[in-house]
N, C-alpha and C. Protein backbone atom coordinates (compact mmCIF):
# COMPACT_ATOMS: atom_id res chain seq x y z
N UNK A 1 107.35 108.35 135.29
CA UNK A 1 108.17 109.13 136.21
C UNK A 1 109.49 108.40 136.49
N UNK A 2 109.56 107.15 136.70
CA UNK A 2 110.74 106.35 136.92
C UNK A 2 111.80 106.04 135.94
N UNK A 3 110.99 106.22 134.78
CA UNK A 3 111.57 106.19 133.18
C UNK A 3 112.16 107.44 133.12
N UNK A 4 111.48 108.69 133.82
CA UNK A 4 112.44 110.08 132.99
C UNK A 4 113.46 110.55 134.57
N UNK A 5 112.79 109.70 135.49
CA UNK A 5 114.24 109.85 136.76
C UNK A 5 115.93 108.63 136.26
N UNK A 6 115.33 107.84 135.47
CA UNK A 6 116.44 106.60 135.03
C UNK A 6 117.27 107.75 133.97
N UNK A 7 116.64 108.06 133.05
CA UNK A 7 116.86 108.47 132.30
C UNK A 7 118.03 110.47 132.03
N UNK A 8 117.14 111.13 133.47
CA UNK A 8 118.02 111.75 134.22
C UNK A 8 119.35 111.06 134.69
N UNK A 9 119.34 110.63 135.51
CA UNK A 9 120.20 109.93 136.11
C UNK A 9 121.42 109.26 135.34
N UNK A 10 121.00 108.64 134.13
CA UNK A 10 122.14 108.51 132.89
C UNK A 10 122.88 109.45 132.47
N UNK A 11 122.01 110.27 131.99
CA UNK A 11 122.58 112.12 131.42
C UNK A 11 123.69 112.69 132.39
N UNK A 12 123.33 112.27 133.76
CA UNK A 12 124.17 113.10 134.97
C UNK A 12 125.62 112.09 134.53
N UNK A 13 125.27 111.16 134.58
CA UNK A 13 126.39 110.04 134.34
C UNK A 13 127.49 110.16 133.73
N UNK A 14 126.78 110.12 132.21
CA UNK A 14 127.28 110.64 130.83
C UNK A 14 128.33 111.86 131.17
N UNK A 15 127.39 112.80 131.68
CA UNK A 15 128.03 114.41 131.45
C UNK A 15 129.32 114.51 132.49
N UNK A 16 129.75 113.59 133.50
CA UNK A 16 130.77 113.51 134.45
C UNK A 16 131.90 113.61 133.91
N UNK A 17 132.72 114.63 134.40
CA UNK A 17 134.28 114.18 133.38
C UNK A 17 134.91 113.05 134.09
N UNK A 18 135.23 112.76 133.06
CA UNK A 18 136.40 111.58 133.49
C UNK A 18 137.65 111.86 134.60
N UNK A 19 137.74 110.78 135.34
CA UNK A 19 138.47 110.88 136.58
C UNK A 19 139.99 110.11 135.81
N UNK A 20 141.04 110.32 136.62
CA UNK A 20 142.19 110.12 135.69
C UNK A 20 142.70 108.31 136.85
N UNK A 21 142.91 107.53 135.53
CA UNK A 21 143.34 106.30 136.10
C UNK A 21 143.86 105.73 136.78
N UNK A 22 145.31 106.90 137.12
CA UNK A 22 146.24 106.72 138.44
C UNK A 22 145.45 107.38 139.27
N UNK A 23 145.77 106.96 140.78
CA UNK A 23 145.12 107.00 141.54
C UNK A 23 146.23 106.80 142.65
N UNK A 24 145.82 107.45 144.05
CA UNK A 24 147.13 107.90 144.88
C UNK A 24 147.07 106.33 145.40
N UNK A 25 148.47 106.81 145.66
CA UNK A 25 149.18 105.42 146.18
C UNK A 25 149.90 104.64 144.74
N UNK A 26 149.92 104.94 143.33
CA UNK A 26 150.31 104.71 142.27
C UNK A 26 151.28 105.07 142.12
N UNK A 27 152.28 104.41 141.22
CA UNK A 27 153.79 104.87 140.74
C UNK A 27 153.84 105.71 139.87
N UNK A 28 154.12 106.83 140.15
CA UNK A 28 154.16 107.95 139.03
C UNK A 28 154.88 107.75 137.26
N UNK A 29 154.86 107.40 136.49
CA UNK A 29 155.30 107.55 135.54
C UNK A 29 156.50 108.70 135.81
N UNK A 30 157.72 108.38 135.12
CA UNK A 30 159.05 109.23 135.47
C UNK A 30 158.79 109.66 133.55
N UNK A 31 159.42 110.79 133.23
CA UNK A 31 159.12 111.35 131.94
C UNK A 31 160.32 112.39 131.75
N UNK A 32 161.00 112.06 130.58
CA UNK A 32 161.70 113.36 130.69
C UNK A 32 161.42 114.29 129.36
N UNK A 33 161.22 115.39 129.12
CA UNK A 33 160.48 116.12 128.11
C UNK A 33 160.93 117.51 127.49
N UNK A 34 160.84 118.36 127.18
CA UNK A 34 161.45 119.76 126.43
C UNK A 34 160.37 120.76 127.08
N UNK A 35 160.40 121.46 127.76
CA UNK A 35 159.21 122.14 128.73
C UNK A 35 159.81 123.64 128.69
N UNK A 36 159.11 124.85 128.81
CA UNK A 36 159.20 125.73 128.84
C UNK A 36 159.18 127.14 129.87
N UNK A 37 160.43 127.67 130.59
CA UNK A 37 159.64 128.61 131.58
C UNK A 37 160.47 129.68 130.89
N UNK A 38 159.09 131.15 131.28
CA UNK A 38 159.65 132.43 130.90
C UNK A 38 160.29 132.64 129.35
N UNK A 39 159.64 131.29 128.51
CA UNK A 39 159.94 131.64 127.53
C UNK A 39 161.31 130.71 126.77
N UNK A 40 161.74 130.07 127.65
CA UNK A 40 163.01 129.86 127.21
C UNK A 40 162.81 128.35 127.76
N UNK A 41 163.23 127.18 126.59
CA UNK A 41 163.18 125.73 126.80
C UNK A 41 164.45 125.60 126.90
N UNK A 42 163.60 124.40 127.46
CA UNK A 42 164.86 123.14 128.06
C UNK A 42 164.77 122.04 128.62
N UNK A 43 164.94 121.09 128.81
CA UNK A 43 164.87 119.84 129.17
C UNK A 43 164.20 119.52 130.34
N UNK A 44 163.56 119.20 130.83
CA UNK A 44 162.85 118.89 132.01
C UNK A 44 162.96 117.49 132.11
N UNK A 45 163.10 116.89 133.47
CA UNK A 45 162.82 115.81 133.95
C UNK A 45 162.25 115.50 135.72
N UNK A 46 161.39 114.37 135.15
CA UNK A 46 160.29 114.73 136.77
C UNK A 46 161.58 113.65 137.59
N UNK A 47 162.11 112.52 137.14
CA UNK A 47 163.17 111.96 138.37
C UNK A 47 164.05 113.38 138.82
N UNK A 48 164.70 114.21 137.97
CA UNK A 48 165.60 115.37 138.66
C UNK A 48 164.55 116.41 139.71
N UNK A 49 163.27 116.61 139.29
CA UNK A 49 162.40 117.81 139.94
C UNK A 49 162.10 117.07 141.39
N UNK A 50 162.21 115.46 141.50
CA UNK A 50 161.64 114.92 142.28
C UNK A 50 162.69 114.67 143.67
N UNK A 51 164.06 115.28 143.40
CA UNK A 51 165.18 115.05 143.89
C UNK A 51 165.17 116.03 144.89
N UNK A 52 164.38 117.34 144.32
CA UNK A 52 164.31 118.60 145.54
C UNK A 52 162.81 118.62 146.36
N UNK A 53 161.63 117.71 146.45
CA UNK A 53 160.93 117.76 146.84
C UNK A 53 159.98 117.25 145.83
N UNK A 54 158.41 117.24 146.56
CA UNK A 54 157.08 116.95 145.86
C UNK A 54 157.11 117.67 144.55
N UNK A 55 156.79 116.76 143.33
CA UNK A 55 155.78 117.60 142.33
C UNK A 55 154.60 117.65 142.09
N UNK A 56 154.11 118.75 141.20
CA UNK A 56 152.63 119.11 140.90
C UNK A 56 152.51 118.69 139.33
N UNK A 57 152.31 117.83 139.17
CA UNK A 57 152.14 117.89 137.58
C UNK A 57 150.90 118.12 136.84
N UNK A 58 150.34 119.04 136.37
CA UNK A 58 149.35 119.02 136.24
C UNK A 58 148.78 119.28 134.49
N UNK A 59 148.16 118.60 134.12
CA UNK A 59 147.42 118.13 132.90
C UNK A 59 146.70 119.25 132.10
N UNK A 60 146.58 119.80 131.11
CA UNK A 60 145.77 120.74 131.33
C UNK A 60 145.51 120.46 129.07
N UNK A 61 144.52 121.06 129.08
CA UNK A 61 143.81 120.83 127.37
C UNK A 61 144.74 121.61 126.41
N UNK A 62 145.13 122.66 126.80
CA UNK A 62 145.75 123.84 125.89
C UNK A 62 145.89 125.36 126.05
N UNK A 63 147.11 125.31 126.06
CA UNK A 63 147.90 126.79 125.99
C UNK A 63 146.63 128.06 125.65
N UNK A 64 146.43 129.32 125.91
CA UNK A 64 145.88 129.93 125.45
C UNK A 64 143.82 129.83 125.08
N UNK A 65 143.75 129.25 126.14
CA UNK A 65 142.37 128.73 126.41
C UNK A 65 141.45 128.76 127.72
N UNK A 66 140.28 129.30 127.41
CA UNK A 66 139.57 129.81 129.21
C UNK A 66 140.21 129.34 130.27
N UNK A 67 139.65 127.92 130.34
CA UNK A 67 139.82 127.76 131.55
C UNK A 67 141.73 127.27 131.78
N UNK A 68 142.00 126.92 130.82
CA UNK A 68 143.99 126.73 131.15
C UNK A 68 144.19 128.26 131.70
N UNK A 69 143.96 129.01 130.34
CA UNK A 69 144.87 130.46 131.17
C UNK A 69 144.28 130.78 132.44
N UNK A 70 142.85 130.63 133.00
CA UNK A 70 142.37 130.50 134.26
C UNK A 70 143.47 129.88 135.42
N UNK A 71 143.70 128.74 134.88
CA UNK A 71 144.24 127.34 135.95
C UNK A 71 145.94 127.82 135.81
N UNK A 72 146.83 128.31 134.48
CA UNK A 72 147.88 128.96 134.68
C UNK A 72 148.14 130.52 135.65
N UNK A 73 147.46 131.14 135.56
CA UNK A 73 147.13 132.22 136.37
C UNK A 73 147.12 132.23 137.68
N UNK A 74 146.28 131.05 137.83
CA UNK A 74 146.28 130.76 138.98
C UNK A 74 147.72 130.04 140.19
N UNK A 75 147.82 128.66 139.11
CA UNK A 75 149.24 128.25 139.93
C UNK A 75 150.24 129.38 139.87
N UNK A 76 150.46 130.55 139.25
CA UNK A 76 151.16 131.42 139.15
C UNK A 76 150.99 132.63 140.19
N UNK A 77 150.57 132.52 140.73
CA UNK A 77 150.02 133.55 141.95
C UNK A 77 149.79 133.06 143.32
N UNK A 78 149.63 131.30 142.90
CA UNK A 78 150.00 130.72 144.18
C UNK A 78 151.09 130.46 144.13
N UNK A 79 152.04 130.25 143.27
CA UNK A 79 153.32 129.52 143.39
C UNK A 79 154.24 130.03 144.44
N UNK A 80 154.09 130.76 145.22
CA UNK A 80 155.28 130.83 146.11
C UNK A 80 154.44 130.02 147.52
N UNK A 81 153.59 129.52 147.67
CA UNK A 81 152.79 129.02 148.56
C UNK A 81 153.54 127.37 147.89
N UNK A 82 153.37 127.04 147.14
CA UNK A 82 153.64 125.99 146.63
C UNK A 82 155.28 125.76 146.72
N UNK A 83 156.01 126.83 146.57
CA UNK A 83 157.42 126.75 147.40
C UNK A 83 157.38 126.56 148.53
N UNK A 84 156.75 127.53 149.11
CA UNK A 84 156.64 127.45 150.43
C UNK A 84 156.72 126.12 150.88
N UNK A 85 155.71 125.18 150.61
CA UNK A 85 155.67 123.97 150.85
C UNK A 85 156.48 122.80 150.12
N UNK A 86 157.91 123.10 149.16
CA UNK A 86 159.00 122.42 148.96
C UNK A 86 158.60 121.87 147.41
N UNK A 87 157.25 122.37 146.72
CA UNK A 87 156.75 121.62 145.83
C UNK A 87 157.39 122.25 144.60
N UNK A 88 157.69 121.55 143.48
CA UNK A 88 157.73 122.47 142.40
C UNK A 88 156.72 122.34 141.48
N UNK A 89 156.17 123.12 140.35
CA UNK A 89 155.04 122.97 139.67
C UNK A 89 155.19 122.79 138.43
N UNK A 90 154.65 121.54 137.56
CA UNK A 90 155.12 121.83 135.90
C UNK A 90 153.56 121.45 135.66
N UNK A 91 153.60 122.43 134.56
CA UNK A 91 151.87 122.03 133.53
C UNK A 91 152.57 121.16 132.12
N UNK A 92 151.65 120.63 131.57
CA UNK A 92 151.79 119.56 130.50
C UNK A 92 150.83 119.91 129.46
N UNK A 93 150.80 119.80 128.74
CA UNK A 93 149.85 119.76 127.28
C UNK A 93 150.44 119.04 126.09
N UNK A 94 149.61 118.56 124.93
CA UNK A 94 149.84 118.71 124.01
C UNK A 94 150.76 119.80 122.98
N UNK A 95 150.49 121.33 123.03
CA UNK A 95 151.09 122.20 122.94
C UNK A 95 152.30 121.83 122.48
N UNK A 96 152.67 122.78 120.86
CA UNK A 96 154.32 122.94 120.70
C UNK A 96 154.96 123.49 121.54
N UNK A 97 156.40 123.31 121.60
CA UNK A 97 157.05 124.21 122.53
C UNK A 97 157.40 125.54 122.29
N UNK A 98 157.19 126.07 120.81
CA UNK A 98 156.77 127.27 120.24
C UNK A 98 155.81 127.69 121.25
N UNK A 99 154.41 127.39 120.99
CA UNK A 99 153.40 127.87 121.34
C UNK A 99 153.57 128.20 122.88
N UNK A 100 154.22 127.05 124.14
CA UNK A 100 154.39 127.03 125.53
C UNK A 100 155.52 128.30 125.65
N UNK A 101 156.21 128.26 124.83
CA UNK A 101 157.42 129.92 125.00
C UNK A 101 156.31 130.78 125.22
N UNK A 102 155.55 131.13 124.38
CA UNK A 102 154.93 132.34 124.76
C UNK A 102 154.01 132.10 125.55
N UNK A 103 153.12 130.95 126.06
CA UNK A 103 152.19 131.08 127.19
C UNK A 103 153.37 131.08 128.67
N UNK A 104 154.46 130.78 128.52
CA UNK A 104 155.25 130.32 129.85
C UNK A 104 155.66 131.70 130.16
N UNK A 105 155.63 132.79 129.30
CA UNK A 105 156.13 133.95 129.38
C UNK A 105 154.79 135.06 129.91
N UNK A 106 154.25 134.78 128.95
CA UNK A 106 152.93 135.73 129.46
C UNK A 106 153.09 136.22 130.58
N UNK A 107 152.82 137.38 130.99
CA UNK A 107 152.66 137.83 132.83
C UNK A 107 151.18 137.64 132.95
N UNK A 108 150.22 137.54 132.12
CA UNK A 108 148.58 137.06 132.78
C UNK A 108 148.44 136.01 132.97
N UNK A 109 149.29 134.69 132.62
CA UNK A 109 148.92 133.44 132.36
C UNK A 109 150.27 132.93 133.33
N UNK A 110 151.10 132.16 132.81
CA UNK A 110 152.45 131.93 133.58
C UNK A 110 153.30 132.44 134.21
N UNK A 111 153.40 133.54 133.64
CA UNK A 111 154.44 134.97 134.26
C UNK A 111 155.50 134.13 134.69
N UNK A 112 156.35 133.49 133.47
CA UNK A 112 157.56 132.61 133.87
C UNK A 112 157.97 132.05 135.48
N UNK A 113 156.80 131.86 136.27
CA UNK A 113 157.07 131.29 137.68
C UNK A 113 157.20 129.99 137.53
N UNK A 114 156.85 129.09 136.44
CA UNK A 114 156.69 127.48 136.64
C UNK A 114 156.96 127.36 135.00
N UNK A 115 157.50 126.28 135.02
CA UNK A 115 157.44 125.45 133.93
C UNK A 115 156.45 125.33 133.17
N UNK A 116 156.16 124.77 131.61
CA UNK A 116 155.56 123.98 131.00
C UNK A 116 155.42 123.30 129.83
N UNK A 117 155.33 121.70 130.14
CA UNK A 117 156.13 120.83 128.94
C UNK A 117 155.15 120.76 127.74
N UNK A 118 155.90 120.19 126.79
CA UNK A 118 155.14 120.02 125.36
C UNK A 118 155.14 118.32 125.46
N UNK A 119 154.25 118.07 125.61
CA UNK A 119 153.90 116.38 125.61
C UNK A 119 153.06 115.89 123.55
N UNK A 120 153.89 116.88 122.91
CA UNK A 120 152.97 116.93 121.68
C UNK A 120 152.31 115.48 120.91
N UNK A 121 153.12 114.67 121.67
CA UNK A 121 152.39 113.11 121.02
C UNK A 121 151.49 112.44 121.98
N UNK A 122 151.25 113.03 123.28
CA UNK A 122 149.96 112.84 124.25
C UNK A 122 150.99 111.54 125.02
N UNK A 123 152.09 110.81 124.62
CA UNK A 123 152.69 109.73 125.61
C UNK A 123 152.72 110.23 127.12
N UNK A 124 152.83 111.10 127.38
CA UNK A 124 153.10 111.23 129.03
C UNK A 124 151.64 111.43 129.47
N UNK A 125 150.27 111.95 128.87
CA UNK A 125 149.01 111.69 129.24
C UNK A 125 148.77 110.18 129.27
N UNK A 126 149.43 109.72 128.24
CA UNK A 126 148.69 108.20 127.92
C UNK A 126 149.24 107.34 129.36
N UNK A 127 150.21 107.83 129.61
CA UNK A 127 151.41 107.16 130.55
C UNK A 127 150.87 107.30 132.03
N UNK A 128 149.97 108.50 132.22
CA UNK A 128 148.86 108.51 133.19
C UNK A 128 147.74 108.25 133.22
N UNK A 129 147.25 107.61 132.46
CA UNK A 129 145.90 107.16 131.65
C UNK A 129 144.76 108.06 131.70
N UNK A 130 145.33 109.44 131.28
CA UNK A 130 143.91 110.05 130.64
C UNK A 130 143.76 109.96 129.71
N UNK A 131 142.26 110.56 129.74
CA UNK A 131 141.98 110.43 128.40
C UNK A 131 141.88 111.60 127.44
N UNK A 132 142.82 111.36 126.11
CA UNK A 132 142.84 112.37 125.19
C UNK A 132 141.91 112.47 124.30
N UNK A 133 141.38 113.87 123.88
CA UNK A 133 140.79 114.24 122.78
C UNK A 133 141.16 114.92 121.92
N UNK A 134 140.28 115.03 120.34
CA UNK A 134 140.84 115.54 119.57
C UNK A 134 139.94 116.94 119.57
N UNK A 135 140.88 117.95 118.85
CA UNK A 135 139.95 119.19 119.27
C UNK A 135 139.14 119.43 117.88
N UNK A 136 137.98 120.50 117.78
CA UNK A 136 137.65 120.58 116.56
C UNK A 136 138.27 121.04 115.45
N UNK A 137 138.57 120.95 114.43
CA UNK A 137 139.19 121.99 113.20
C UNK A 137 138.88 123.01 113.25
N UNK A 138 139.60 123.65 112.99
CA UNK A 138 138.83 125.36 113.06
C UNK A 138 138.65 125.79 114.40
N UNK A 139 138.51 125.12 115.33
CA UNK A 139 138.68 126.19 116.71
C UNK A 139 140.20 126.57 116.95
N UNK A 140 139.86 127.69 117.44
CA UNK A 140 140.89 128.85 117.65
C UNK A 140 141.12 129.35 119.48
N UNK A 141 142.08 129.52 119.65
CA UNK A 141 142.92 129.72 121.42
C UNK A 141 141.76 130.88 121.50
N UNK A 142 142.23 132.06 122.30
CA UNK A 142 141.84 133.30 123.07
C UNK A 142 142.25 134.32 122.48
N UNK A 143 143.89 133.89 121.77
CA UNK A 143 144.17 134.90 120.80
C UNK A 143 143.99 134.91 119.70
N UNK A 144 142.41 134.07 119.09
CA UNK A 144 142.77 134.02 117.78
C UNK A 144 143.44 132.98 116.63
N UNK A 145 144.14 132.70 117.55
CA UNK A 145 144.92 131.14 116.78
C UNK A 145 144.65 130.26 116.86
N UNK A 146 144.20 129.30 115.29
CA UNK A 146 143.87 127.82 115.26
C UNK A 146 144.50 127.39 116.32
N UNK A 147 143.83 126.00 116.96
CA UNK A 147 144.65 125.04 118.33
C UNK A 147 144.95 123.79 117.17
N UNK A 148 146.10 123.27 117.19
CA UNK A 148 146.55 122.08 115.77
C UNK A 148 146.67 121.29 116.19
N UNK A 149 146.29 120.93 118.42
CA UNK A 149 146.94 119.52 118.58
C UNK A 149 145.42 119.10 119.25
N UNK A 150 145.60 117.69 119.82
CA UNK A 150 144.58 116.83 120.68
C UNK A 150 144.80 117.83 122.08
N UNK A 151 143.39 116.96 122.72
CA UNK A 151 143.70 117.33 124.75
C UNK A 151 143.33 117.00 125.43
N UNK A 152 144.79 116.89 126.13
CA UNK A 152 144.81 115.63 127.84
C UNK A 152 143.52 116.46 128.71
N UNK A 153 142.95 115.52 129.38
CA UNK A 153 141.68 115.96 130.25
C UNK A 153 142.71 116.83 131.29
N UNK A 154 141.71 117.29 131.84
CA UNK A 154 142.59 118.32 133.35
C UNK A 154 142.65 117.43 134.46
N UNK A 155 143.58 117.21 134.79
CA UNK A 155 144.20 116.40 135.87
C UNK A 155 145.21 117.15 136.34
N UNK A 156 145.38 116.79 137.91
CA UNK A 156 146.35 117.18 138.65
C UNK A 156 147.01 116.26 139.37
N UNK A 157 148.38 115.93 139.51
CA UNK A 157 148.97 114.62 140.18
C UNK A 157 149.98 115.72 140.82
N UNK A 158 149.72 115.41 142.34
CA UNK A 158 150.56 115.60 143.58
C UNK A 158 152.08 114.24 143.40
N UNK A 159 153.08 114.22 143.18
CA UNK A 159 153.79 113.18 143.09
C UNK A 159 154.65 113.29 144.77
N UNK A 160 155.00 112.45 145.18
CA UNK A 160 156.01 112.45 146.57
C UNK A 160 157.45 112.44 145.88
N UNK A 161 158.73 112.63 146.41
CA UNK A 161 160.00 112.41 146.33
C UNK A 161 159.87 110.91 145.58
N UNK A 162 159.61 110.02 146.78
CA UNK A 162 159.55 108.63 146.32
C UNK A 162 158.91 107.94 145.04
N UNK A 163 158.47 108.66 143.97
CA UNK A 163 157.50 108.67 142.96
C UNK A 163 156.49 108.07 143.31
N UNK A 164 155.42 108.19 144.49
CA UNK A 164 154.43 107.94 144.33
C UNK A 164 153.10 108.97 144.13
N UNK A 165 152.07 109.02 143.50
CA UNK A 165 151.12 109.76 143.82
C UNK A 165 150.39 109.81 144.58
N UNK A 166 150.33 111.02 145.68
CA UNK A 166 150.24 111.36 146.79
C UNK A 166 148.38 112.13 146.63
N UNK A 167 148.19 112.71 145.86
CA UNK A 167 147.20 112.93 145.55
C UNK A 167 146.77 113.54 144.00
N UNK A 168 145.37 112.94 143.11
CA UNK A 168 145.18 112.66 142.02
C UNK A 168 144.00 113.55 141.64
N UNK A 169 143.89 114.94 141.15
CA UNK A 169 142.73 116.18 141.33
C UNK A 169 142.03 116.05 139.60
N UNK A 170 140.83 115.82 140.01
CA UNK A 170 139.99 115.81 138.41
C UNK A 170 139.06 116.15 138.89
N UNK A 171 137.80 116.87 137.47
CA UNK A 171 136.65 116.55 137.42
C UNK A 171 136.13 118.48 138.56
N UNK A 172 137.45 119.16 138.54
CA UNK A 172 136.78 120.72 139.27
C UNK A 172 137.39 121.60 138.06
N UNK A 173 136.79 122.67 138.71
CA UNK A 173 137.03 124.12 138.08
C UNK A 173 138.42 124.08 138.08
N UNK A 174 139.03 125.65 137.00
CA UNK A 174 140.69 125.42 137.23
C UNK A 174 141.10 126.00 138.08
N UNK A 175 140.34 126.99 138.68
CA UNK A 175 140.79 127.10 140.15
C UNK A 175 140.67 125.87 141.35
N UNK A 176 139.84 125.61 141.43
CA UNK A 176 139.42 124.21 142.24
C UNK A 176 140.66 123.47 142.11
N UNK A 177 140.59 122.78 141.31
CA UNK A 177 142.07 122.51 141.05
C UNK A 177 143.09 122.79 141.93
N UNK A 178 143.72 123.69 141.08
CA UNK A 178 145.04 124.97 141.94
C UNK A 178 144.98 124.40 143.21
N UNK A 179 143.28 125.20 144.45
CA UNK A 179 143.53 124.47 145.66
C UNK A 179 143.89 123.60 146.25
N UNK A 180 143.10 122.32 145.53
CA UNK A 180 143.03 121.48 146.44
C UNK A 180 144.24 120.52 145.44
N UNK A 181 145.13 121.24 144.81
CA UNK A 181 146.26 120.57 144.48
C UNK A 181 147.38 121.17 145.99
N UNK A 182 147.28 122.04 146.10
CA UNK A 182 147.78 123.32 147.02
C UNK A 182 147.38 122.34 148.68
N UNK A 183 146.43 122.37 148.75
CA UNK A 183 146.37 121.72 149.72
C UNK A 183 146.64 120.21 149.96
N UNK A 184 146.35 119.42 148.80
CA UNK A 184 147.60 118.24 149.29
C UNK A 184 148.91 118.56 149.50
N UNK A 185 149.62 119.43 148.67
CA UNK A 185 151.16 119.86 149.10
C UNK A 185 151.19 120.31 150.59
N UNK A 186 150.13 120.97 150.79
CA UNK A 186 150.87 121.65 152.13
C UNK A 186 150.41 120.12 153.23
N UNK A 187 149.75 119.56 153.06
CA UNK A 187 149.27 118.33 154.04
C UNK A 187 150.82 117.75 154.31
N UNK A 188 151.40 117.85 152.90
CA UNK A 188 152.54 116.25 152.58
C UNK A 188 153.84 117.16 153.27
N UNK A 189 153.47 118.70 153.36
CA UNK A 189 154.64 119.22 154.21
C UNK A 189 154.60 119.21 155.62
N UNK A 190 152.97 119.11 156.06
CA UNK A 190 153.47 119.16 157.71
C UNK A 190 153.44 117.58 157.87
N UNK A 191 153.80 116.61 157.05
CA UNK A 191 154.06 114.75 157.71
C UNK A 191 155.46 114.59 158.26
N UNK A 192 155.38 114.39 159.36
CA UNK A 192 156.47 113.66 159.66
C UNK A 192 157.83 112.96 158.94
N UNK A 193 158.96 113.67 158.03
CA UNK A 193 159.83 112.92 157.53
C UNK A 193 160.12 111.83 158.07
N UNK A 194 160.53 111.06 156.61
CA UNK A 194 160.40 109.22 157.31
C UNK A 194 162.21 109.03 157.42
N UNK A 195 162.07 108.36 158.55
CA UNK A 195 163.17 107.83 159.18
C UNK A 195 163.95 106.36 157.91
N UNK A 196 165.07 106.73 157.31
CA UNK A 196 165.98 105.97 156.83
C UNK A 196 166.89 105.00 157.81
């Protein structure tokens, strides 16, 4: 009995996703990248996004996939809540920036409200220390189409003005996520601005 409770107990272990390495109170990695909203790229950088308030940066496996178009859908329907609270929102993947034109456009998935970058060599995952995988050959998106790159685990990093990470979301659903990314923003809006 103690042998197949040990032995449980490993399996639970094992099967945990991985939690992402930064951790709040960490210096955000600054990144500047080719990112996509509504279809139409362009240069993104988190020091300029970080100039008008908090970012959301959030990690996600791939364009055109359950639970992403879930977790895009979602920040997309909250996103004016996420204004509301001064934040702006960019998603990250592997993903060409081909491929992010048309998920950034979609009205089920992005509905051009937020950004999203093409990290296609995984450096800005690595730069947060998740961990990347490679996907299988032959699996195919939602629409049908082979997926040709690796994928960053799902992570969510709350960043402050000051580049620090304010709060670090792994290891939930992609809604789960969304929230309680949503709800660190709105926490970091009712604090007290700090006196210069």
């Amino acid at each position: 009995m103690k042998r197949m409770l040990i032995a449980t107990l490993l399996a639970a272990a094992v099967a945990l996703p991985a939690t992402a390495a930064l951790k709040e109170g960490d210096a955000a990695p600054a990144f500047k990248v080719q990112a996509s909203q509504a279809g139409k790229a362009f240069a993104f950088s988190l020091k300029d996004a970080l100039k008008k308030g908090p970012v959301v940066v959030y990690f996600y496996p791939s364009a055109f996939t359950g639970g992403c178009n879930i977790q895009a859908h979602t920040f997309a329907v909250n996103h004016d809540k996420f204004s509301a609270a001064g934040a702006t929102v960019v998603g990250v993947s592997l993903d060409s920036i081909a491929r992010l034109n048309e998920f950034s456009a979609d009205p089920n998935y992005c509905a051009g409200k937020f950004p999203v970058a093409a990290d296609v060599n995984g450096d800005i995952a690595k730069s947060y220390e998740l961990a990347i995988r490679e996907i299988a050959a032959g699996k195919k998106d939602t629409r049908g189409v082979e997926i040709d790159h690796a994928a960053a685990e799902r992570t969510t990093f709350v960043i402050t003005p000051d580049g620090r990470i304010a709060a670090a979301v792994g290891g939930l659903t992609p809604e789960a996520n969304v929230e309680k990314a949503l709800a660190a923003v709105q926490q970091l809006a009712q604090r007290p601005a700090k006196k210069s």
